[in-house]
Every structure is written in structure tokens, then in C-alpha cells.
N, C-alpha and C. Protein backbone atom coordinates (compact mmCIF):
# COMPACT_ATOMS: atom_id res chain seq x y z
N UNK A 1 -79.93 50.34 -56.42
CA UNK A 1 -80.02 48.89 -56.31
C UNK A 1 -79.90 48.52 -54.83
N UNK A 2 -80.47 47.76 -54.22
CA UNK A 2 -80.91 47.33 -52.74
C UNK A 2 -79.81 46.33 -52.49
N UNK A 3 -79.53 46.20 -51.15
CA UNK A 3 -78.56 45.13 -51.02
C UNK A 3 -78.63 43.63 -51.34
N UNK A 4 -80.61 43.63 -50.82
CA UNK A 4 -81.26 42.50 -51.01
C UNK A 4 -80.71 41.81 -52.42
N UNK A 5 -80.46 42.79 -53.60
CA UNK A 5 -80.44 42.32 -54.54
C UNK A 5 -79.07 42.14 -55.29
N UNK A 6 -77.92 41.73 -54.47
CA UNK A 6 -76.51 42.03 -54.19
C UNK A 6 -76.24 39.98 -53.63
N UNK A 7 -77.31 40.16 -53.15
CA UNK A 7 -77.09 38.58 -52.66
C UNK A 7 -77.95 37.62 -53.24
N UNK A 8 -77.15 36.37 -53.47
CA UNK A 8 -77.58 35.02 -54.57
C UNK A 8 -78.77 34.76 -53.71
N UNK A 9 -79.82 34.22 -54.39
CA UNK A 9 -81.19 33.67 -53.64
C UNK A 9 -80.90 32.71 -52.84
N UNK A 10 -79.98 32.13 -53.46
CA UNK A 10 -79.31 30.57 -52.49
C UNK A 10 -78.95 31.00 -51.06
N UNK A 11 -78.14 31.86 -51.22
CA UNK A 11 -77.54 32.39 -50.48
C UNK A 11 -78.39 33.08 -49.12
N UNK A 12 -79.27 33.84 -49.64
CA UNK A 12 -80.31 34.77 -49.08
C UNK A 12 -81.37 33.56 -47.96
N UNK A 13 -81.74 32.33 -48.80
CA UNK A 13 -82.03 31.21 -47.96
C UNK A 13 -81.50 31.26 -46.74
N UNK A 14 -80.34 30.33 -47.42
CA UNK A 14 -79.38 30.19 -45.91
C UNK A 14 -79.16 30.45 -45.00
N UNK A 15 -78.94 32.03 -45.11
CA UNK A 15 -78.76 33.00 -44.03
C UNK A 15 -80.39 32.91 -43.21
N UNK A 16 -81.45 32.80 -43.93
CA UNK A 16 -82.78 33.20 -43.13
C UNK A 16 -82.82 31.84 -42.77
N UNK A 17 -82.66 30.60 -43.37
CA UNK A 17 -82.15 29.31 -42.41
C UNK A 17 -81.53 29.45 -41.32
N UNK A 18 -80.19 30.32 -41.12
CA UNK A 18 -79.02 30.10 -40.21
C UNK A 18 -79.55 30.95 -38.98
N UNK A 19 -80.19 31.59 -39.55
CA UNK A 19 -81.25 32.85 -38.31
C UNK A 19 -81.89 32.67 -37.88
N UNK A 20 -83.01 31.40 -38.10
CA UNK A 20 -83.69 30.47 -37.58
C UNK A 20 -83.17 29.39 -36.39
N UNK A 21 -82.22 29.11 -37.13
CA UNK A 21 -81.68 28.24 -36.25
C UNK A 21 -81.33 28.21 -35.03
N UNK A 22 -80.28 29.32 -34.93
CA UNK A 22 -79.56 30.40 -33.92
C UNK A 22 -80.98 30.87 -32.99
N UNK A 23 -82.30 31.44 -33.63
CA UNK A 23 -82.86 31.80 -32.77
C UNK A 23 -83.44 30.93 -31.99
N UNK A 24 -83.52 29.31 -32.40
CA UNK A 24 -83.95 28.36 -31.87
C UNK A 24 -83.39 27.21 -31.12
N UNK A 25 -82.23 27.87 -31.00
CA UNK A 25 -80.99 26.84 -30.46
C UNK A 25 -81.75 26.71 -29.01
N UNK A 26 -81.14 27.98 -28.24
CA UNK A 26 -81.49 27.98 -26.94
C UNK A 26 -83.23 28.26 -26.43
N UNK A 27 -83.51 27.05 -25.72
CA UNK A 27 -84.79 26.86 -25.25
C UNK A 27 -85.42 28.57 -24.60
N UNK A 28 -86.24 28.82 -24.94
CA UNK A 28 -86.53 30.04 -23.82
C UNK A 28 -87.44 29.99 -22.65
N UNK A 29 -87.53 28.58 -22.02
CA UNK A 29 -87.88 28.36 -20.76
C UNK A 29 -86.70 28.27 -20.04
N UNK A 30 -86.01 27.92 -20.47
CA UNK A 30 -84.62 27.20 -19.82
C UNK A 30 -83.82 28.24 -19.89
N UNK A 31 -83.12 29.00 -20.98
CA UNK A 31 -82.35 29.31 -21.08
C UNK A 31 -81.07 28.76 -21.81
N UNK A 32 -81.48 27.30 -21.84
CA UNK A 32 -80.32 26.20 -22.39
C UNK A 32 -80.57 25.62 -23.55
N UNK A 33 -79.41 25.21 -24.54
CA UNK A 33 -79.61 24.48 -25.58
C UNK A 33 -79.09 23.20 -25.50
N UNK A 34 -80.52 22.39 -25.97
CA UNK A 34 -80.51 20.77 -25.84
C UNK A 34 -79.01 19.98 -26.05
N UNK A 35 -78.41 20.87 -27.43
CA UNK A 35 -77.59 20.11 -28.34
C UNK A 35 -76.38 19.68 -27.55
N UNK A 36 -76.02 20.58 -26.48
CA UNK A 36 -74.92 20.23 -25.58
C UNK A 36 -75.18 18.90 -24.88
N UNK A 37 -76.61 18.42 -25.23
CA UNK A 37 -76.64 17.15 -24.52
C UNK A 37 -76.00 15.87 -25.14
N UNK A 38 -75.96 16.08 -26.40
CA UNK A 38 -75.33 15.20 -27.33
C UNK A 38 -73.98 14.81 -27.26
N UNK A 39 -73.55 15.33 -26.62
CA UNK A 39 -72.19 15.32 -26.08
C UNK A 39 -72.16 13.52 -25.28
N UNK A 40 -73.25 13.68 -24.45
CA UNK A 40 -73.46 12.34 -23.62
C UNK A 40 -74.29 11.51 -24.51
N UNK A 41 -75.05 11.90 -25.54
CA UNK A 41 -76.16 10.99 -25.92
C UNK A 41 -75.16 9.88 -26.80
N UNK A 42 -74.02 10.69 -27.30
CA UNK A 42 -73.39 9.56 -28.40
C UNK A 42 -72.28 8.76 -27.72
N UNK A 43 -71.82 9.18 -26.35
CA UNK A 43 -71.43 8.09 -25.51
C UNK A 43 -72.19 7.24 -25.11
N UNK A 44 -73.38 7.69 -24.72
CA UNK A 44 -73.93 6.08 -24.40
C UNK A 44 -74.29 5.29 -25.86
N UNK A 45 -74.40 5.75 -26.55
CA UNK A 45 -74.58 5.50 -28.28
C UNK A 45 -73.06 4.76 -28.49
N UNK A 46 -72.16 4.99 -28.03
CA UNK A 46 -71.22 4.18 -28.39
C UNK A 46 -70.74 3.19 -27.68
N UNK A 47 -70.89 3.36 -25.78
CA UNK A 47 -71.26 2.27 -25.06
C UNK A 47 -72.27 0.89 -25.29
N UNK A 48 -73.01 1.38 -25.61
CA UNK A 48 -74.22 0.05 -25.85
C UNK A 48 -74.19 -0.52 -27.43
N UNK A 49 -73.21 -0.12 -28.20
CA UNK A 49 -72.72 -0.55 -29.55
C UNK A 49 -71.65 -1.28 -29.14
N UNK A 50 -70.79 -0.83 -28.47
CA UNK A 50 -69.10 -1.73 -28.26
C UNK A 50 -69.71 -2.91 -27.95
N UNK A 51 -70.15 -3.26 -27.46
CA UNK A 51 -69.73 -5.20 -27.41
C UNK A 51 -69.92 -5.79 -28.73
N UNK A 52 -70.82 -5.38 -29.84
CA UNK A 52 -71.08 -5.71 -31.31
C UNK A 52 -70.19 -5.05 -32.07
N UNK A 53 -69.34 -4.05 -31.56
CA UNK A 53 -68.70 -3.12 -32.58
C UNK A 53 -67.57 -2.87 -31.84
N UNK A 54 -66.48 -3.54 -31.66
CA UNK A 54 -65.33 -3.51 -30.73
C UNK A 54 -64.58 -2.07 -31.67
N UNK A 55 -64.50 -2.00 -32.44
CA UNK A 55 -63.88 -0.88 -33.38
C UNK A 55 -64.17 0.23 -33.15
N UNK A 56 -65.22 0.24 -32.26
CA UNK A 56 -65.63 1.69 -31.46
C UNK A 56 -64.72 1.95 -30.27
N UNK A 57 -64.11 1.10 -29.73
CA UNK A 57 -63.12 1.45 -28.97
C UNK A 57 -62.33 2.60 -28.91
N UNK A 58 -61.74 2.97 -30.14
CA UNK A 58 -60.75 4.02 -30.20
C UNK A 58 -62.09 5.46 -29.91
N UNK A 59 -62.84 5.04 -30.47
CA UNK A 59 -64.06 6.42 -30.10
C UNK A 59 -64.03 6.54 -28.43
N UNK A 60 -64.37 5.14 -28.27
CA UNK A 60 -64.91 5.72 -26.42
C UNK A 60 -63.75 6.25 -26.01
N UNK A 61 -62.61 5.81 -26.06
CA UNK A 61 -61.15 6.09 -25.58
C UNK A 61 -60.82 7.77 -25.76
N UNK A 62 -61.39 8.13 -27.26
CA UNK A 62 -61.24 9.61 -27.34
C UNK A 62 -61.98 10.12 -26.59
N UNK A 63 -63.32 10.08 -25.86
CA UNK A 63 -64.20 10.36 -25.59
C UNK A 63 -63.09 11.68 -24.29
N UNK A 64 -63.86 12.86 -24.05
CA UNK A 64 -63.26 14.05 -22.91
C UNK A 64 -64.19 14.65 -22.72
N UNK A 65 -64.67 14.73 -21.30
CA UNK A 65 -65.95 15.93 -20.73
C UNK A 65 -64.98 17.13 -21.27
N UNK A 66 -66.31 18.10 -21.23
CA UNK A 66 -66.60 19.46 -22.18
C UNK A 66 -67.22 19.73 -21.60
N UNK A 67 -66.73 21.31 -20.66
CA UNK A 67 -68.31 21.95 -20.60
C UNK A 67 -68.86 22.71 -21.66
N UNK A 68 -70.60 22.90 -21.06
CA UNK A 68 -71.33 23.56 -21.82
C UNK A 68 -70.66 25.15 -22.76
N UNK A 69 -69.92 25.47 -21.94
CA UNK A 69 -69.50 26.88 -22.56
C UNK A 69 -68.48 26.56 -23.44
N UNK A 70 -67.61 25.09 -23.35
CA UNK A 70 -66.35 24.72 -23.92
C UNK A 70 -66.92 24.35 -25.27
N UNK A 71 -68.08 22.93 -25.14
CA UNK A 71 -68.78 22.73 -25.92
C UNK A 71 -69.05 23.72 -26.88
N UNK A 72 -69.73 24.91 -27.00
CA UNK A 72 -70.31 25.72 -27.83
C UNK A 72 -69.46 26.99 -28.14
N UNK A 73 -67.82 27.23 -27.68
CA UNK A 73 -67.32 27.72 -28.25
C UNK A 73 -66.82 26.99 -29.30
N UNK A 74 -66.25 25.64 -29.51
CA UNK A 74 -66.01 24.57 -30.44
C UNK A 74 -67.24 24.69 -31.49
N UNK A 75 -68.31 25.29 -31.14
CA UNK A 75 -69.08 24.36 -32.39
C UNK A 75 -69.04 25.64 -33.43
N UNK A 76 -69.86 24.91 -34.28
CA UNK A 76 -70.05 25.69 -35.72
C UNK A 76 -71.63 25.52 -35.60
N UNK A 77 -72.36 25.68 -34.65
CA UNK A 77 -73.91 25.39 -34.82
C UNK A 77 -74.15 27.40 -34.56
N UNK A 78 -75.18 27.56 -35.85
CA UNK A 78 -75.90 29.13 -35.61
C UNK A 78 -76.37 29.37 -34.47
N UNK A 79 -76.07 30.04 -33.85
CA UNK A 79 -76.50 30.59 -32.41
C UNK A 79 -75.85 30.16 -31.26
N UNK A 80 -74.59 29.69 -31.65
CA UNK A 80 -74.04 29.57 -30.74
C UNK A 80 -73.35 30.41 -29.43
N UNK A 81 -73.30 31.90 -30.48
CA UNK A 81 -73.09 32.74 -29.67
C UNK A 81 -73.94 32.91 -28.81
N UNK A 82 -75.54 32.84 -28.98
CA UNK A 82 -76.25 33.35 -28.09
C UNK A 82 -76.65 32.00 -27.42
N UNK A 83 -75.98 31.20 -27.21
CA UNK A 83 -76.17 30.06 -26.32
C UNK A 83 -75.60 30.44 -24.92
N UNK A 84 -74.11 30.64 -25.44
CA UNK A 84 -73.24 31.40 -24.59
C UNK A 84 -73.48 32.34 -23.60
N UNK A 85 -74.24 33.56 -24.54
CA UNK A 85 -74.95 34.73 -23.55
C UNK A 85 -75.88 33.82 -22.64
N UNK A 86 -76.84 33.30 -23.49
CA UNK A 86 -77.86 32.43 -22.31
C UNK A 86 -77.62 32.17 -21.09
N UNK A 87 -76.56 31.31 -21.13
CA UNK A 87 -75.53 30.64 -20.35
C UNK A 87 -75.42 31.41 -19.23
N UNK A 88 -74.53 32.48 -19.45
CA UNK A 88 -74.27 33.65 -18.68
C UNK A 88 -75.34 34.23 -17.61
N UNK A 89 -76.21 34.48 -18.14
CA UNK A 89 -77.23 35.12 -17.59
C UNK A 89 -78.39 33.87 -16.79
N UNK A 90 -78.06 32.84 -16.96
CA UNK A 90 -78.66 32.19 -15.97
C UNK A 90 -78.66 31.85 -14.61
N UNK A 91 -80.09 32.12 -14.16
CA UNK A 91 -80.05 32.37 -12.33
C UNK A 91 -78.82 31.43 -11.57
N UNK A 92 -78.10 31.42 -10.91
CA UNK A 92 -77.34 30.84 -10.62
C UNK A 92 -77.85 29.68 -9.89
N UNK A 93 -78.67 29.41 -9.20
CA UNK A 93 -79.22 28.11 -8.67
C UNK A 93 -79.54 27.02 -9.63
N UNK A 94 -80.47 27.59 -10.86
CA UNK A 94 -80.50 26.67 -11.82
C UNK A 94 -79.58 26.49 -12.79
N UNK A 95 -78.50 27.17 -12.99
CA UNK A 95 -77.14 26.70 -13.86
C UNK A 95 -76.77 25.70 -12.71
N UNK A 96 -76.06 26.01 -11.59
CA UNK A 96 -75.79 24.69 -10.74
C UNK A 96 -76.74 23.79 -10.48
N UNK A 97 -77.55 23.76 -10.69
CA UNK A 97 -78.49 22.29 -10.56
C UNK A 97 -78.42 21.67 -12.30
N UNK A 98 -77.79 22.39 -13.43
CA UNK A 98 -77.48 22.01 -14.81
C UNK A 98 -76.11 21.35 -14.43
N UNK A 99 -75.10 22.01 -14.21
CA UNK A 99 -74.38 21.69 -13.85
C UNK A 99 -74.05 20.53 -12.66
N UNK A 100 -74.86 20.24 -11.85
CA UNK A 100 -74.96 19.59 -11.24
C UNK A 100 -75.13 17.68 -11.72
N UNK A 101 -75.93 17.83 -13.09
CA UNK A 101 -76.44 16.61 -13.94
C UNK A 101 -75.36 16.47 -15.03
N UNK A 102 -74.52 17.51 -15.29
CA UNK A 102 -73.61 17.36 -16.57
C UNK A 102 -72.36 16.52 -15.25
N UNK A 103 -71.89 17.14 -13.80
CA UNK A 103 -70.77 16.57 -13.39
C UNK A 103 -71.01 14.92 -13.04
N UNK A 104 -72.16 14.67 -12.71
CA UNK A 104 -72.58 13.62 -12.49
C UNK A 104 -72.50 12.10 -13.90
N UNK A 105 -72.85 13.14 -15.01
CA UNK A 105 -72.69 12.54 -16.32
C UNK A 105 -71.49 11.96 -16.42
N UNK A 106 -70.21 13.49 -16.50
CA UNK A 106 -68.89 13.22 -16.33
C UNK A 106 -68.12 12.02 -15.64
N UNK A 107 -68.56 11.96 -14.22
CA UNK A 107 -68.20 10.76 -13.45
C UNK A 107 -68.37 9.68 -13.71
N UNK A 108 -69.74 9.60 -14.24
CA UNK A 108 -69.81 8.26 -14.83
C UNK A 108 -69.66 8.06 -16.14
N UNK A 109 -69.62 8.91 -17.11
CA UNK A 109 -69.00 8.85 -17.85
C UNK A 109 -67.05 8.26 -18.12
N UNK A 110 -66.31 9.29 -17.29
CA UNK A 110 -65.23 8.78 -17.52
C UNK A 110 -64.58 7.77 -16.68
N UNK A 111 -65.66 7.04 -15.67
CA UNK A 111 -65.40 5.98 -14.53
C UNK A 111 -65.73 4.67 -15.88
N UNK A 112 -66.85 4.80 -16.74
CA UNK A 112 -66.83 3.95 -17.58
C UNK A 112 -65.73 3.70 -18.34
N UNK A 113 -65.24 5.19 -19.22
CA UNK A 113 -64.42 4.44 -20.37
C UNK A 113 -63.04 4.03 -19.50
N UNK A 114 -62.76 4.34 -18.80
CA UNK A 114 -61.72 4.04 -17.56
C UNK A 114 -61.51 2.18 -17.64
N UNK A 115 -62.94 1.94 -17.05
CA UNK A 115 -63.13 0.83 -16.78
C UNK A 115 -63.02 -0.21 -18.00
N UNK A 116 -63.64 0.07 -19.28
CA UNK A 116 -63.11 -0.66 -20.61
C UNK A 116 -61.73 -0.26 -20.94
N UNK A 117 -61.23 0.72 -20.67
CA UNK A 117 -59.86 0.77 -20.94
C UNK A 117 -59.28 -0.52 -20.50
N UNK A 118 -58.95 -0.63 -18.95
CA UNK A 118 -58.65 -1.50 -18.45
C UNK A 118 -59.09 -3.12 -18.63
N UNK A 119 -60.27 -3.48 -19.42
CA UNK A 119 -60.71 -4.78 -19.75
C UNK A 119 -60.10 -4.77 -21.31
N UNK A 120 -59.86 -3.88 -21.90
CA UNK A 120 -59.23 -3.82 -23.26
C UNK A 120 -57.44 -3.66 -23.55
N UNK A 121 -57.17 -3.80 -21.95
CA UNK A 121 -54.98 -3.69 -21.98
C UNK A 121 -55.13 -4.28 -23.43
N UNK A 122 -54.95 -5.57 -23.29
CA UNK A 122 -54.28 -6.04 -24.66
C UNK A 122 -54.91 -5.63 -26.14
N UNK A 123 -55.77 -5.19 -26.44
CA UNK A 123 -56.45 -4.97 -27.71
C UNK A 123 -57.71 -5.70 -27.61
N UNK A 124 -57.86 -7.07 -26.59
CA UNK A 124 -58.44 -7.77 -26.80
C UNK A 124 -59.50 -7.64 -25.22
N UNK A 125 -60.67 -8.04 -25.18
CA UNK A 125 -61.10 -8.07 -23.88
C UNK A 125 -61.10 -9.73 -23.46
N UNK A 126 -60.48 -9.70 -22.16
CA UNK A 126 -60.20 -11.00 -21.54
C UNK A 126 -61.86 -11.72 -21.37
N UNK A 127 -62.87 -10.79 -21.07
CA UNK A 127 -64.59 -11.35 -21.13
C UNK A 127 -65.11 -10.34 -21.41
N UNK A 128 -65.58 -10.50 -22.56
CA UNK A 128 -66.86 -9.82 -23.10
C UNK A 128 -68.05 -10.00 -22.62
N UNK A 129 -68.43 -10.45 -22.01
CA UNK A 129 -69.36 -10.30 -20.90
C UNK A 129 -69.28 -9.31 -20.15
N UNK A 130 -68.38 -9.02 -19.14
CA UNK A 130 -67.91 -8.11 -18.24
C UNK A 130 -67.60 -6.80 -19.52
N UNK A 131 -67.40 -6.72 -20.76
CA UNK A 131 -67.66 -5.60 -21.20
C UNK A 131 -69.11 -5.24 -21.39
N UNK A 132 -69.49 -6.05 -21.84
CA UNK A 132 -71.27 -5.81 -22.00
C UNK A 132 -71.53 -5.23 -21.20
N UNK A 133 -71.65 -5.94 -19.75
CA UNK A 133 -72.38 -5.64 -18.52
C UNK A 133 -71.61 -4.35 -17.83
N UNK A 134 -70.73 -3.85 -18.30
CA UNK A 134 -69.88 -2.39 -17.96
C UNK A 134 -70.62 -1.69 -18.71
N UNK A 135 -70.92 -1.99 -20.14
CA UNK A 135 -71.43 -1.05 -21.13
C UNK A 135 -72.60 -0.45 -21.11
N UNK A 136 -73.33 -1.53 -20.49
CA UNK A 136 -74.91 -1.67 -20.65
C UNK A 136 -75.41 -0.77 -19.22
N UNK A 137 -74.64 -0.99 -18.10
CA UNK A 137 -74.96 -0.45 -17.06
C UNK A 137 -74.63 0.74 -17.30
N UNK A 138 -73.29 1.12 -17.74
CA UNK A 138 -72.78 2.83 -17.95
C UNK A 138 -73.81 3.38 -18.78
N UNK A 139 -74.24 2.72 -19.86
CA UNK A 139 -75.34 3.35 -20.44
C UNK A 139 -76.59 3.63 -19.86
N UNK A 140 -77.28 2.61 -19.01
CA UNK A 140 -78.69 2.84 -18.39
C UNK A 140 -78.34 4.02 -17.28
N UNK A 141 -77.15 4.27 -17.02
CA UNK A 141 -77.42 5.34 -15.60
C UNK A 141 -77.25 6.27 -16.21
N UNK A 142 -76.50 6.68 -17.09
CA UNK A 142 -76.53 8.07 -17.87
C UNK A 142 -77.66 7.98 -18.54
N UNK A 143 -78.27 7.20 -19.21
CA UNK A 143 -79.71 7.88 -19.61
C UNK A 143 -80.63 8.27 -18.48
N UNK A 144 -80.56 7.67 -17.41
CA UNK A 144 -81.20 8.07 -16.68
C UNK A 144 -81.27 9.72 -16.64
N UNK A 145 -79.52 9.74 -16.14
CA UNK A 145 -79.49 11.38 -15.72
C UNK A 145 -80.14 12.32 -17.02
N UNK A 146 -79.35 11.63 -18.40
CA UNK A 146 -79.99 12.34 -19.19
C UNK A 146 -81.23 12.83 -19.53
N UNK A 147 -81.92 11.91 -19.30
CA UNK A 147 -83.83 12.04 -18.66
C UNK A 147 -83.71 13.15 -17.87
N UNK A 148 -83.42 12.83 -16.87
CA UNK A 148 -83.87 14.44 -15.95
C UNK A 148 -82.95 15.96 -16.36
N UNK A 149 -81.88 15.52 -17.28
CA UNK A 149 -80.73 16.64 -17.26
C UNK A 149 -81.65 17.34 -18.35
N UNK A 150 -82.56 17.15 -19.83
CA UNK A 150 -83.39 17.06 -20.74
C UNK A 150 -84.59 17.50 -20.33
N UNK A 151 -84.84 17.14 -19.09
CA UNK A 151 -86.27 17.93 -18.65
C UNK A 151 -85.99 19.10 -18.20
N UNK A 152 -84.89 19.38 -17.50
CA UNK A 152 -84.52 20.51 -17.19
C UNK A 152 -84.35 21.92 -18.18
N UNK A 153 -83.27 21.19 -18.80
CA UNK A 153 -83.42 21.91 -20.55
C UNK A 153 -84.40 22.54 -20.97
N UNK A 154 -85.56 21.26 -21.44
CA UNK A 154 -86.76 21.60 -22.35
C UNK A 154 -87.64 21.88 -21.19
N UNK A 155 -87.80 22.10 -20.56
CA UNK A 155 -89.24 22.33 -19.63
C UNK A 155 -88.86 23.57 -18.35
N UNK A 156 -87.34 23.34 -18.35
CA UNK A 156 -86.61 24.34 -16.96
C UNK A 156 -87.61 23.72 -15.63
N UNK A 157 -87.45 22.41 -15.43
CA UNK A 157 -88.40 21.47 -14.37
C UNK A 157 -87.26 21.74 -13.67
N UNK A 158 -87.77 22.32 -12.12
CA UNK A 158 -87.02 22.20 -11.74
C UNK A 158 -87.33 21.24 -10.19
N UNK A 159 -88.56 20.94 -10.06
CA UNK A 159 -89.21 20.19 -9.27
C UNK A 159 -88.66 18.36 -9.25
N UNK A 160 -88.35 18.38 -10.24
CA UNK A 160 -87.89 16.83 -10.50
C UNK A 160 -86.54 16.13 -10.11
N UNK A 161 -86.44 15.44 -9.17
CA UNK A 161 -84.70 15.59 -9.10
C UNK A 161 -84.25 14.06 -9.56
């Protein structure tokens, strides 16, 4: 009897799902996987929601840069291990020019929630306006970076700065 036939069909799926996945995590122009970008995509996702959704507060507040390697030892996504290796083995000029768009993220990232912290002391914001216009701006410059941090990723552009 074969092993093949030792394991539930359900089961047997999954795994050729989870093998897929893993092999498709990390880009093979790049070397990098997108998903670490998500990290920033749902901060600005929760920046440009807070002025309609003040209850997101306690989210942005949790919010903590992660690096890429921190990121993907935490996760439970297939292939994460070999994100990791990726990682590793990338030319060192273009990990620091990755790195270069994630510290930049960071800064403005945690210069933002910084900054609503402080308009939110009391629970309450003294002008919601001045949160908007914190929110809205923290959001447009990180997408920006995210634009070019994403081309880098998916295309390994490295011409674009």
C-alpha cells in the first residue's frame, strides 16, 4: 500500500495547495515576498478610516514596525521559510535599497501614530480636522513609498527611485 494512499484526499489537496503557495510567496525577480508589504498597506488602511471610525484608534496605537525577517518568522503563511532564505541571499545593495523604503515607511509611519496619539490625550480629539489632515497626509506619503517599495518587489526595478 503506497503512502499516497495513507492520506485523506482532503488532506492530499491541501498540502499540494500549501506547496503552491510557499512556492509562490517569494517573487523570483526580486527575491522578495509582496505580503510583508501588508504590514504598511493596513496602516494606511486604518489611517484614512480613523476620522469615520474613531474605534480604530486602539488599532493604530497597537500598530509596531517589523522587519521583513521579524515579519515572516511570526507568520503562518506557506513558504515562509523560504522567504527567509530569499532574504538572506539577497545582493546586498538591493536588500538595502528594500530596506531603505521599509525604514522610511517606519518613520513615517510611527511619526504618524505618534502624532494622533497626541491629538487623542483625552479619548477625544480636540479637532478632527487636524486628525483628518494628519491621517490623510500620513496615508498619501506612505502610499507613495509603497508604490515604489512594490515595484521593487514585483519587478526588482531598480532604476526607479
Amino acid at each position: 500500500m503506497s503512502d499516497l494512499n495513507l492520506i485523506e484526499p482532503g488532506r492530499a489537496r491541501e498540502q499540494a495547495v500549501e506547496a503552491l503557495q510557499a512556492k509562490t510567496l517569494v517573487n523570483p525577480m526580486s527575491g522578495l515576498a509582496n505580503d510583508y508589504l501588508n504590514l504598511f498597506n493596513e496602516l494606511v488602511m486604518i489611517l484614512e478610516q480613523l476620522p469615520q471610525m474613531p474605534e480604530l484608534l486602539e488599532d493604530l496605537l497597537a500598530w509596531r514596525p517589523m522587519s521583513y525577517q521579524e515579519y515572516f518568522k511570526r507568520s503562518a503563511l506557506p513558504g515562509r521559510d523560504s522567504a527567509l532564505d530569499a532574504y538572506e541571499r539577497l545582493n546586498a545593495n538591493f536588500r538595502q535599497r528594500f530596506e531603505g523604503f521599509v525604514a522610511e515607511l517606519d518613520v513615517i509611519a510611527l511619526a504618524s501614530v505618534a502624532s494622533v496619539r497626541r491629538q487623542f490625550r483625552d479619548g477625544q480629539p480636540a479637532d478632527m480636522d487636524r486628525v483628518t489632515s494628519t491621517c490623510m497626509r500620513a496615508g498619501e506619503k506612505m502610499r507613495i513609498i509603497l508604490i515604489r517599495a512594490s515595484r521593487l518587489v514585483n519587478y526588482a526595478n531598480l532604476s526607479e527611485g
